[in-house]
Protein backbone atom coordinates (compact mmCIF):
# COMPACT_ATOMS: atom_id res chain seq x y z
CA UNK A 1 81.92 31.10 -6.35
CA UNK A 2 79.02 32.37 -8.63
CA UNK A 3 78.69 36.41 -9.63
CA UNK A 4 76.27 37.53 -7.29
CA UNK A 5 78.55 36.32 -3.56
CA UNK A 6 82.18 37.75 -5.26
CA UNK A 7 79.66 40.78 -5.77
CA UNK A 8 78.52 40.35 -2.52
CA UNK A 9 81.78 40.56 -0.85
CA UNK A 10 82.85 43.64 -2.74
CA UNK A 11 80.38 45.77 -1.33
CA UNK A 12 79.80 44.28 2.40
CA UNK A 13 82.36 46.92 3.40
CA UNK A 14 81.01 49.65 2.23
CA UNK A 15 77.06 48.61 3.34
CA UNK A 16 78.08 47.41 6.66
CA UNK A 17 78.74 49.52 9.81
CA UNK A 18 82.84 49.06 10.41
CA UNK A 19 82.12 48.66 13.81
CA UNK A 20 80.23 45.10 12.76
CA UNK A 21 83.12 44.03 11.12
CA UNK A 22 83.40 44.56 7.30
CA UNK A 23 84.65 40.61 6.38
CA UNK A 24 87.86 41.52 4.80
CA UNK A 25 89.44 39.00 6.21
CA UNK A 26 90.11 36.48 8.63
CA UNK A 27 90.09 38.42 11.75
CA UNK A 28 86.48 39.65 10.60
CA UNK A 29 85.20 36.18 10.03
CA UNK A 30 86.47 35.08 12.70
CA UNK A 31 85.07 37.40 15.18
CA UNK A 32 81.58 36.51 13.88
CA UNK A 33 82.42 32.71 14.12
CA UNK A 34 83.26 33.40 18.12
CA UNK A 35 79.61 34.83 17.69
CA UNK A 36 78.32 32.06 16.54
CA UNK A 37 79.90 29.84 18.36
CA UNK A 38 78.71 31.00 21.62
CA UNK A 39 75.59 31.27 20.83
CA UNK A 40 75.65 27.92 20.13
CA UNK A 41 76.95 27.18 23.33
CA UNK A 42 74.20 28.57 25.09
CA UNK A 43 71.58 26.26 26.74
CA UNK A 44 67.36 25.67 26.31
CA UNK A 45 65.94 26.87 23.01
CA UNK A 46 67.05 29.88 21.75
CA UNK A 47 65.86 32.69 18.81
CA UNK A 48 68.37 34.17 16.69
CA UNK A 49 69.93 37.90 17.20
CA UNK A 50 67.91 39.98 15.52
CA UNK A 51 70.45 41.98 12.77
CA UNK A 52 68.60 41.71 9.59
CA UNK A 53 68.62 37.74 9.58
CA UNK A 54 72.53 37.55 9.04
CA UNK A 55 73.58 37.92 12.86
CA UNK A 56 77.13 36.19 11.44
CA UNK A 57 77.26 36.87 8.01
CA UNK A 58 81.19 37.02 7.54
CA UNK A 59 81.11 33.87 8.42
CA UNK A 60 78.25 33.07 5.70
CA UNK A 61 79.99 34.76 3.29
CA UNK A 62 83.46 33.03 4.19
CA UNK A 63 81.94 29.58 3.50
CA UNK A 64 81.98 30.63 -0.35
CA UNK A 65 85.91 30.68 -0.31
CA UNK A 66 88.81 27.93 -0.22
CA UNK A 67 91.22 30.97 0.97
CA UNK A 68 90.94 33.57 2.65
CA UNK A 69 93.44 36.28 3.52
CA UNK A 70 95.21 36.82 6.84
CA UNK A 71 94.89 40.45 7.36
CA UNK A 72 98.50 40.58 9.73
CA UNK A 73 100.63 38.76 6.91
CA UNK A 74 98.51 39.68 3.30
CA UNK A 75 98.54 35.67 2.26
CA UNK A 76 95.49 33.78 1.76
CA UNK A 77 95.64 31.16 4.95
CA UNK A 78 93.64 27.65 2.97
CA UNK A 79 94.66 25.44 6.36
CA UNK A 80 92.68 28.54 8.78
CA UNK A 81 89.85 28.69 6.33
CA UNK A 82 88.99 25.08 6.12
CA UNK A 83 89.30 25.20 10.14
CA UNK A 84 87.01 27.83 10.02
CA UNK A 85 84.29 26.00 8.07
CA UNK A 86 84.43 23.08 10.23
CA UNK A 87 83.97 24.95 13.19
CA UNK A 88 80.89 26.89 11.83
CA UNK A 89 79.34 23.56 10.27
CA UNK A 90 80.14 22.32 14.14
CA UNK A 91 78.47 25.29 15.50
CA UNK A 92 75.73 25.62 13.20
CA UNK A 93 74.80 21.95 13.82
CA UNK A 94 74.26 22.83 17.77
CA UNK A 95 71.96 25.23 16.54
CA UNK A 96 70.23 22.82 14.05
CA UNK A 97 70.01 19.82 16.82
CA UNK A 98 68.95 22.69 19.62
CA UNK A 99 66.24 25.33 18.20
CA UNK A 100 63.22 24.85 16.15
CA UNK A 101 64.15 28.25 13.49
CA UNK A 102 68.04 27.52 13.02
CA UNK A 103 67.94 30.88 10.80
CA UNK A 104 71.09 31.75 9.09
CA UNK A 105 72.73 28.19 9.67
CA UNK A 106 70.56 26.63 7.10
CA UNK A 107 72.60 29.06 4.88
CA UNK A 108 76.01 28.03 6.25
CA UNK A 109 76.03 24.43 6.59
CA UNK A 110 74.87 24.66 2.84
CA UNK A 111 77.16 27.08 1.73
CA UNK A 112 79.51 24.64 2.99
CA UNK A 113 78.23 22.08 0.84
CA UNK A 114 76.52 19.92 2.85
CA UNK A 115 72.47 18.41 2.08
CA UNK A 116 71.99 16.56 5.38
CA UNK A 117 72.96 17.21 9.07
CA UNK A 118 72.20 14.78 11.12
CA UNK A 119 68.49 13.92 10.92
CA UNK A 120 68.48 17.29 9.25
CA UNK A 121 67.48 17.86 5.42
CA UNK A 122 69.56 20.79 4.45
CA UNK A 123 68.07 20.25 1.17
CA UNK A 124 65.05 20.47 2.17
CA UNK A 125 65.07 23.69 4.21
CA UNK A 126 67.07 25.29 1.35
CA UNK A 127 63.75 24.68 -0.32
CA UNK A 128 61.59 26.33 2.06
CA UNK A 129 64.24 29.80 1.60
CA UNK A 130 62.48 33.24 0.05
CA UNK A 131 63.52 33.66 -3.28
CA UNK A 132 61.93 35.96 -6.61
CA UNK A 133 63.48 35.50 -9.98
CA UNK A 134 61.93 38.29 -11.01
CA UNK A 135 62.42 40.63 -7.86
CA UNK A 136 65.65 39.33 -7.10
CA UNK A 137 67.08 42.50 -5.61
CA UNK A 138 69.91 41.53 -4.28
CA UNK A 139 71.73 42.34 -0.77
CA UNK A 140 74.10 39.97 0.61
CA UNK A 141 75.06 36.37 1.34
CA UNK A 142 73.44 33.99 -0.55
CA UNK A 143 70.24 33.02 -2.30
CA UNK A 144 68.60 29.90 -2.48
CA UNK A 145 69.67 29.49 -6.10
CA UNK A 146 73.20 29.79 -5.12
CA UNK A 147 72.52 27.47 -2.16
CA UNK A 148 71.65 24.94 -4.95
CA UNK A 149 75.05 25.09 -7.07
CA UNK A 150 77.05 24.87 -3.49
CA UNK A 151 75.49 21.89 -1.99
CA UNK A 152 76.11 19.92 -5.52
CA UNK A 153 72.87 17.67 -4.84
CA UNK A 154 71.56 16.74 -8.00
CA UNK A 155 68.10 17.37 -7.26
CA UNK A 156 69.43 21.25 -7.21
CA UNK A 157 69.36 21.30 -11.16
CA UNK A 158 65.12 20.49 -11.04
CA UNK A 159 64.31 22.65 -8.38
CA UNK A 160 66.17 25.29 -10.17
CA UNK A 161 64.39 24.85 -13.03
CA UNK A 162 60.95 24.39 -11.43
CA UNK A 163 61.75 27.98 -10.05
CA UNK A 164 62.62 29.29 -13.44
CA UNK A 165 59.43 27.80 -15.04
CA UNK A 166 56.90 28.94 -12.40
CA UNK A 167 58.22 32.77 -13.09
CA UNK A 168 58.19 32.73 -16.86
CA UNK A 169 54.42 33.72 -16.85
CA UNK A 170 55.07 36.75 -14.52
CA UNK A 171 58.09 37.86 -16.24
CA UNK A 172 55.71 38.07 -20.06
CA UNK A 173 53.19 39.96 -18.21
CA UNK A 174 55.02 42.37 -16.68
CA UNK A 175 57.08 42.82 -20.12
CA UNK A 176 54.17 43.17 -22.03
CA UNK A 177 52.69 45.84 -19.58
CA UNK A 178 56.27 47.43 -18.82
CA UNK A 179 55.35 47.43 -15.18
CA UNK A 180 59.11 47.51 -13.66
CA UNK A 181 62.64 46.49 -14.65
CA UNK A 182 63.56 43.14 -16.25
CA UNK A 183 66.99 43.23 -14.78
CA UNK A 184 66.91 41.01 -11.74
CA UNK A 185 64.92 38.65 -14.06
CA UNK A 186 68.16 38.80 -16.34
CA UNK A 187 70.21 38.25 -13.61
CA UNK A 188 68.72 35.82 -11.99
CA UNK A 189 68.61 33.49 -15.29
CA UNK A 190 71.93 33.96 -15.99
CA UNK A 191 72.99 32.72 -12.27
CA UNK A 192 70.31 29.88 -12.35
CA UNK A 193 71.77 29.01 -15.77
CA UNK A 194 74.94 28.87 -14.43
CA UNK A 195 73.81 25.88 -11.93
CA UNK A 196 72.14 24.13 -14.19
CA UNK A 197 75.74 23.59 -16.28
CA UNK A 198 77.50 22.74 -13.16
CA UNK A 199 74.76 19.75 -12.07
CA UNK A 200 72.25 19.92 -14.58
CA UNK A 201 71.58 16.27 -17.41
CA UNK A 202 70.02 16.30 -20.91
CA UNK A 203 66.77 17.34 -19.56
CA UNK A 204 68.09 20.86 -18.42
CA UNK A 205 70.27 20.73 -21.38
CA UNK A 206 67.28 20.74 -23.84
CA UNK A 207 65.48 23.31 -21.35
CA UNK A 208 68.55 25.78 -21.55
CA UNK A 209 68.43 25.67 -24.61
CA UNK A 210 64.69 25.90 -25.47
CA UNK A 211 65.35 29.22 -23.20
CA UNK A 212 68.37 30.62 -25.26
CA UNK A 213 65.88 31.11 -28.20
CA UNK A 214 62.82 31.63 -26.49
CA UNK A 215 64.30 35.49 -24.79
CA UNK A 216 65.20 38.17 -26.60
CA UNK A 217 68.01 39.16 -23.61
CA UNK A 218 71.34 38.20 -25.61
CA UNK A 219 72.79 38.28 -22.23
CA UNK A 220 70.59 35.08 -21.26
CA UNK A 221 70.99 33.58 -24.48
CA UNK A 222 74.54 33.39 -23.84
CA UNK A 223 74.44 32.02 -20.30
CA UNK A 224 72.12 29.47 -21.56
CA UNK A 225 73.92 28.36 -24.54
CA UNK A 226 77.06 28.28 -22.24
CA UNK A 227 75.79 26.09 -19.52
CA UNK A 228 74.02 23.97 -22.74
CA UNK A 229 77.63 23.34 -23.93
CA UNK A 230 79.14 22.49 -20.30
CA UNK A 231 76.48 19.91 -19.71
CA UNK A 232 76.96 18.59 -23.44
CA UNK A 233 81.00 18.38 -22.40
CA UNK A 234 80.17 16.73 -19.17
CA UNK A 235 77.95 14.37 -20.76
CA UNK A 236 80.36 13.25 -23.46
CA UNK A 237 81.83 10.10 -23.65
């Protein structure tokens, strides 16, 4: 699970109404799964609930974790989890087959790993999510970088970097002109860079490393020369 979701789940509690359900543990994710579940269920066409674009997102944020805990014993339940990503991937593929905007199950079936669904490309549609290195601000659930490391596809490690390329330009400018923080463009390296040594090949090996002397953030430097090394281990004979 990369930084930003184990973030993410630290603060949903405090930044989402207790009344919605604060995914703390099971019994949270699960009432959003019934949620989703019977909204998948229903028949013709349908939009999603309108509740910031994450009508279930316990049970987004749930697919990021092998074990989660039982609330009425304290142990993490692995056997209930897994059941509870099938039946979302089940759900969500209802919703996939059924309306023309699946919305937030695009995020879930790939949070849970998967790049096709059917005649579906998850990868694709992963693609088409809104994402800003540079104004990367956050909030919960995951981004389409994230997205990227989770389904394991390795296309993930080009279009990673294809997203980290296209913003370098922006980034300089607004650097040279001080026009606004650098620190979601930080961030967001150090997560991409992250992917890239989980999936990326000597290509993004050379790139990561071309970018951990190119910026003058130590804390990038790092996370590229770390994710250089994992590929190089990988890689080895």
């Amino acid at each position: 699970m990369t930084r930003p979701l184990v973030i993410a789940l630290a603060l949903v509690a405090a930044t989402r109404p207790a009344a919605a359900g604060a995914c703390l543990d099971l019994a949270d994710d699960t009432d959003d799964l019934h949620k989703l579940e019977a909204f998948a269920a229903r028949k013709g066409k349908q939009k999603q609930p309108d509740d910031g674009n994450k009508p279930w997102l316990c049970v987004e944020l749930a697919m990021g974790n092998d074990a989660i805990i039982d609330g009425s014993t304290g142990n993490y339940d692995k056997v209930a989890t897994r059941r509870l990503h099938e039946r979302a991937i089940a759900a969500c593929t209802k919703v996939l087959d059924r309306d023309d905007d699946p919305g937030e199950c695009v995020v879930i079936v790939a949070a849970g790993g998967l790049v096709k669904v059917g005649g579906h490309d998850i990868f694709a549609l992963v693609g088409k999510l809104p994402e800003d290195p540079i104004e990367n601000a956050g909030g919960l659930g995951w981004t389409r970088t994230m997205l990227y490391g989770a389904m394991n596809d390795p296309r993930s490690a080009a279009a990673v970097v294809e997203m980290w390329k296209a913003a370098i330009p922006r980034a300089d400018r607004r650097e040279k002109l001080h026009r606004g923080s650098m620190a979601d463009w930080s961030g967001w390296r150090q997560d991409a860079a992250g992917v890239l040594g989980k999936l990326g090949g000597a290509d993004e090996k050379a790139f990561l490393e071309e970018q951990a002397l190119a910026t003058k953030d130590k804390y990038v430097a790092q996370a590229c020369r770390d994710a250089a090394a994992a590929i190089a281990k990988r890689l080895s004979p």
